[in-house]
C-alpha atoms as a PDB file:
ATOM      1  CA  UNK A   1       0.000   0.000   0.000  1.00  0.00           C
ATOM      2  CA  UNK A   2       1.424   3.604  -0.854  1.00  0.00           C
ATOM      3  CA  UNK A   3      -0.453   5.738   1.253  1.00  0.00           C
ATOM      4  CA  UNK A   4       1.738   8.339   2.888  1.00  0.00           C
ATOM      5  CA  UNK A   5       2.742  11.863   2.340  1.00  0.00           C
ATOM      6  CA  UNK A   6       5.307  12.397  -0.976  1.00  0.00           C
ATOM      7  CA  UNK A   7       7.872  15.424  -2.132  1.00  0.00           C
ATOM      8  CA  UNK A   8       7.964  16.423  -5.687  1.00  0.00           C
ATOM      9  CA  UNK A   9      10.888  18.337  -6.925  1.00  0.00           C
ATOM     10  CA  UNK A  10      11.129  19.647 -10.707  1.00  0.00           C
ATOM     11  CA  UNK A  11      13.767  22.059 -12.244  1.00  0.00           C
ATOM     12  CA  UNK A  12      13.418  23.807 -15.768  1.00  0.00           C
ATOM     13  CA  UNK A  13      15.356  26.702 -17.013  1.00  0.00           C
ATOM     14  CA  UNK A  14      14.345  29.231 -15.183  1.00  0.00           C
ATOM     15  CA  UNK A  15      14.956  27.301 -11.666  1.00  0.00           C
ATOM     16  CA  UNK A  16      13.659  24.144  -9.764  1.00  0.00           C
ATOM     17  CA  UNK A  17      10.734  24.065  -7.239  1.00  0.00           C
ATOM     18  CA  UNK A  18       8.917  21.544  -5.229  1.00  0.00           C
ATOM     19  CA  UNK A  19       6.074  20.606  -3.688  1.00  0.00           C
ATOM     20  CA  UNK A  20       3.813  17.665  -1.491  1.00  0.00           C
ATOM     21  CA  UNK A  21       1.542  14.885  -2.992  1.00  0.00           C
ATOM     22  CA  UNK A  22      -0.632  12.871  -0.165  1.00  0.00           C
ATOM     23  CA  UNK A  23      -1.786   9.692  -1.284  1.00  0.00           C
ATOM     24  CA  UNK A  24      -4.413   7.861   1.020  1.00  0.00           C
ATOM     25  CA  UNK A  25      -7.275   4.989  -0.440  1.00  0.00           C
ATOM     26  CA  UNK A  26      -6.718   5.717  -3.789  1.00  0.00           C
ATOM     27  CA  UNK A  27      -6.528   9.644  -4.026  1.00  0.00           C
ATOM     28  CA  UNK A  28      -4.155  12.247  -4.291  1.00  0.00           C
ATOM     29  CA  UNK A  29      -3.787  16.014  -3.256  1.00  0.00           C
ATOM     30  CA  UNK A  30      -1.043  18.191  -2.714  1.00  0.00           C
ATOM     31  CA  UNK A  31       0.106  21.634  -3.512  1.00  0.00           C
ATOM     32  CA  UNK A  32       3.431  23.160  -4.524  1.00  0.00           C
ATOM     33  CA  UNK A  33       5.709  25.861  -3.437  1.00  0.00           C
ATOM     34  CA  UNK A  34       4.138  28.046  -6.443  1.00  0.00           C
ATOM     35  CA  UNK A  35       0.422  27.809  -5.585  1.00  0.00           C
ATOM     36  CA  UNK A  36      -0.189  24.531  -7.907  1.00  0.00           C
ATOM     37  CA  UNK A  37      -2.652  22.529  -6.963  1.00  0.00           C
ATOM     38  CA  UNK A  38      -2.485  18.692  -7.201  1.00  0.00           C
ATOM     39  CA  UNK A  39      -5.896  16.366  -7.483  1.00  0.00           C
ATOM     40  CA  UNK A  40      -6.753  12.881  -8.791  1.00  0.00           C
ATOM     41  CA  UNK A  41      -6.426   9.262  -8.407  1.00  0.00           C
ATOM     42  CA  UNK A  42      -3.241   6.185  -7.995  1.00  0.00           C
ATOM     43  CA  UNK A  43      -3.780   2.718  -8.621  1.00  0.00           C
ATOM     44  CA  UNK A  44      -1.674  -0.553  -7.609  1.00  0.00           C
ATOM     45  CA  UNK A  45      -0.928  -3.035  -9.441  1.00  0.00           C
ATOM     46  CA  UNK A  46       0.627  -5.875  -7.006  1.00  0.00           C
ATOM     47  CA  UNK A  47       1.654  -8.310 -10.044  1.00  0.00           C
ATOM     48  CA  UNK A  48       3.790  -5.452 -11.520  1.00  0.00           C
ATOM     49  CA  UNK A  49       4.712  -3.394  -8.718  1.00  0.00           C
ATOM     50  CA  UNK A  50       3.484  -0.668 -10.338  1.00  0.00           C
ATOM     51  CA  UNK A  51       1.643   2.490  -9.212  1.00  0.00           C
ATOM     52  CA  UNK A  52      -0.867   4.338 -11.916  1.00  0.00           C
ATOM     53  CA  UNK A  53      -1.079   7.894 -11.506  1.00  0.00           C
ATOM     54  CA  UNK A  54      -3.398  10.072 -12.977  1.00  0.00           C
ATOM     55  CA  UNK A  55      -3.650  13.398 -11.561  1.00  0.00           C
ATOM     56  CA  UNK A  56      -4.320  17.226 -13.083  1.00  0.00           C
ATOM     57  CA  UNK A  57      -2.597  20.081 -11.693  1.00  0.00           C
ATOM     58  CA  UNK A  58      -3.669  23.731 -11.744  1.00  0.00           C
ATOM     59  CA  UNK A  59      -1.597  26.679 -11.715  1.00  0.00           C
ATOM     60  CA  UNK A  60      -3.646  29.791 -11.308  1.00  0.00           C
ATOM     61  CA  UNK A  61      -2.739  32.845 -13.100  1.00  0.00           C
ATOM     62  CA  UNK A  62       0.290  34.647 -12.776  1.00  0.00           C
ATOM     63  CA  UNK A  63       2.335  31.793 -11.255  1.00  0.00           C
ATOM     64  CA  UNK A  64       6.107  31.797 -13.017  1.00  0.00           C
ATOM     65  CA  UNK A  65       6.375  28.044 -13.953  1.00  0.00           C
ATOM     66  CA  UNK A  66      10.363  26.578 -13.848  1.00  0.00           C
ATOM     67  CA  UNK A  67      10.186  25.300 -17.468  1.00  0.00           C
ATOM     68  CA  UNK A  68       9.794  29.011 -19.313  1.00  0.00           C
ATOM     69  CA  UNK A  69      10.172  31.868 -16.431  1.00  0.00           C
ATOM     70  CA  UNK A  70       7.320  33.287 -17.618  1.00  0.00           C
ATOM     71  CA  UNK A  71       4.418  34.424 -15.846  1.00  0.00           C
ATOM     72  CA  UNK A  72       0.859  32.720 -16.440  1.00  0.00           C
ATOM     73  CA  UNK A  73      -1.196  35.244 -18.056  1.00  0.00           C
ATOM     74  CA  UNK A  74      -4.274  32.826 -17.644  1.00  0.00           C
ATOM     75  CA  UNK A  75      -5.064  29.609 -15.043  1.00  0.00           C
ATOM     76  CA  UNK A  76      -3.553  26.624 -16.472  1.00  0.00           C
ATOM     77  CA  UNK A  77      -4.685  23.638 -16.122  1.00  0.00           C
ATOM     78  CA  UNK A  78      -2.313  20.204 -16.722  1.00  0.00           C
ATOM     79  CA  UNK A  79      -3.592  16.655 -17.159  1.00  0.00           C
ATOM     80  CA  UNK A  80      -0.674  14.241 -15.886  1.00  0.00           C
ATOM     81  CA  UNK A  81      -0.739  10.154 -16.027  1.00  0.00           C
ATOM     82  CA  UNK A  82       2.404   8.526 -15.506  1.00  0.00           C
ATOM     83  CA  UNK A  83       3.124   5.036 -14.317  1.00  0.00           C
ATOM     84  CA  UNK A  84       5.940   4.623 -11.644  1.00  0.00           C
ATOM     85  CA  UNK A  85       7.720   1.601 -10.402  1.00  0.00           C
ATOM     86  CA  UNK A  86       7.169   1.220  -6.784  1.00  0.00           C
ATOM     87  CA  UNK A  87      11.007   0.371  -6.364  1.00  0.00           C
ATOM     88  CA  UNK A  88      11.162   4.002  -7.786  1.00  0.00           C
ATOM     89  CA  UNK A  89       9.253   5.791  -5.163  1.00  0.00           C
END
């Protein structure tokens, strides 16, 4: 079971950041340093080991992402799925 309380850290060009994911039954939220907010759902898959994420996160206007420097000029909203290894986490 992964429930528990997660950093994320991310760099781009114009600097790094980070933030916290909490996963509990299924569903995550979590926030980041810039005002992101995190929401959506994991999965586990106990043959592979793997963990299923699929989560959206939403940067409201004016928040200066890492991967251009340049301020939001409208919300933005991000769909993410990944699949992670649970060695990995």
């Amino acid at each position: 079971m992964m429930d528990g309380f997660f950093r994320i850290a991310f760099t781009g060009t114009a600097g790094s950041g980070f933030g916290m994911l909490v996963l509990r039954n299924g569903i995550i939220a979590g926030a980041d340093m810039a005002g992101s907010i995190y929401d959506g759902t994991y999965t586990e898959n106990s043959q592979t080991e793997e963990i299923g994420l699929q989560l959206t996160m939403a940067a409201p206007e004016g928040v200066t992402l890492v991967q251009t420097g340049v301020p939001l000029a409208a919300p933005l909203i991000l769909p993410i799925t990944t699949t992670l290894a649970q060695s990995d986490i």
